[in-house]
Protein backbone atom coordinates (compact mmCIF):
# COMPACT_ATOMS: atom_id res chain seq x y z
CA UNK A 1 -20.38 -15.12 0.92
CA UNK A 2 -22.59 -14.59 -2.15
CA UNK A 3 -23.38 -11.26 -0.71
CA UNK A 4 -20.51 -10.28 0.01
CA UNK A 5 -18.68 -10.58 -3.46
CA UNK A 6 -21.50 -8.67 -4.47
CA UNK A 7 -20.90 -6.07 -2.65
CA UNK A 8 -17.20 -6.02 -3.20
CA UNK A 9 -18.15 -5.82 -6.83
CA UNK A 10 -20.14 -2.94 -6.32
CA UNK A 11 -17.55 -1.21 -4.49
CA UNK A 12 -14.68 -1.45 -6.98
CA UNK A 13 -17.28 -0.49 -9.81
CA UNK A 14 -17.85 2.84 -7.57
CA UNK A 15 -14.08 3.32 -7.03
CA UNK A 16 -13.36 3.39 -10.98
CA UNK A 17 -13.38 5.77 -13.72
CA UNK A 18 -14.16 5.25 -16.86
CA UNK A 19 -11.97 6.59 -19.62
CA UNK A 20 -12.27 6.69 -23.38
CA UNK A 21 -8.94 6.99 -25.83
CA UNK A 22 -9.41 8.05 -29.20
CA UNK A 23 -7.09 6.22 -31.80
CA UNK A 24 -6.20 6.72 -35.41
CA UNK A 25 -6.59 2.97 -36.12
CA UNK A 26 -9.30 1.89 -33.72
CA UNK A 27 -11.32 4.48 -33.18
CA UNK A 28 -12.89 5.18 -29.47
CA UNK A 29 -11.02 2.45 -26.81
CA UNK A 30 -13.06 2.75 -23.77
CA UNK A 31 -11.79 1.35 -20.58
CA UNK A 32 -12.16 1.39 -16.72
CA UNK A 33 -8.80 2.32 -14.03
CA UNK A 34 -9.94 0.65 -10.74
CA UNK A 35 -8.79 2.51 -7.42
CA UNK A 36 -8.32 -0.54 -5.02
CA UNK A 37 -6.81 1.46 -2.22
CA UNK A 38 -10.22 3.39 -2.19
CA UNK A 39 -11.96 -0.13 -1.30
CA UNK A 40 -8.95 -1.46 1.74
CA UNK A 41 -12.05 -1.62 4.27
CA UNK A 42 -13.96 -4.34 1.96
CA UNK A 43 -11.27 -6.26 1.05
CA UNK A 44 -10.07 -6.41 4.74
CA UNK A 45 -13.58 -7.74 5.61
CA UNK A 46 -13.36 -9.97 2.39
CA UNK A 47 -10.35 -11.12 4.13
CA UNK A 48 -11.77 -11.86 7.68
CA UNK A 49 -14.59 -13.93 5.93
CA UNK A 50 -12.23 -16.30 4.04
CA UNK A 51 -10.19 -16.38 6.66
CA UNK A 52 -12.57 -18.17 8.52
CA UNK A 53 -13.96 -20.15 5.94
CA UNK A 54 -10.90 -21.87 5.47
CA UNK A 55 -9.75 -21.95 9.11
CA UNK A 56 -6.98 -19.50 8.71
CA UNK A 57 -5.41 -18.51 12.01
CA UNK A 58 -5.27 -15.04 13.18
CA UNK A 59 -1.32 -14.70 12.25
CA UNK A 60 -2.08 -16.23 9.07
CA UNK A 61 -5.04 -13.65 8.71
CA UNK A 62 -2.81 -11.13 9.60
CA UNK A 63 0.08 -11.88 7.17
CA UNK A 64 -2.24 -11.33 4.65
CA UNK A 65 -3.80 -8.16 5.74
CA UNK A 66 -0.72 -6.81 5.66
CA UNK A 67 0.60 -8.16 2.52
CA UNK A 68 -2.26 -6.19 1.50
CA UNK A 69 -1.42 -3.33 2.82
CA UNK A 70 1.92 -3.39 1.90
CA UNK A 71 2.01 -4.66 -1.50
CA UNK A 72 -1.26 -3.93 -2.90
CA UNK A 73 -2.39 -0.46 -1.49
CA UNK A 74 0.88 1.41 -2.15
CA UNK A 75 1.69 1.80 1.78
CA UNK A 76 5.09 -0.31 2.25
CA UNK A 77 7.34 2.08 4.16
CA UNK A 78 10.59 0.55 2.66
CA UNK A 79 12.80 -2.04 0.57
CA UNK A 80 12.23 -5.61 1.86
């Protein structure tokens, strides 16, 4: 599991940009935008490894995979 959050933290820090904002009163802000949506396939195997850890069941899994989907990565296809 070690590993693995690792690697998910490697994967977000790929699927970011880092920006810098000039301000009158601060000077240089510099900050990062993370693009989760870009890393769906590691979170979903994230997921699958907690999952079992904790002795989810497969609907349970499921229900959160797509709460993912739906919520998180932009994808919901309507008002619920």
């Amino acid at each position: 599991m070690k590993a693995l959050g690792k690697d998910i933290s490697r994967n977000f820090q790929s699927n970011s940009l880092r920006k810098e904002t000039y301000y009158k009163n601060t000077g240089i802000v510099i900050r990062y935008e993370f693009y989760h949506s870009q890393s769906e396939l590691i979170i979903d195997e994230t997921d699958k490894v907690l999952a079992e850890h904790y002795g989810l069941k497969e609907g349970e899994l499921d229900f959160i995979i797509n709460y993912d989907i739906k919520h998180r990565m932009g994808k919901g296809g309507g008002d619920e």
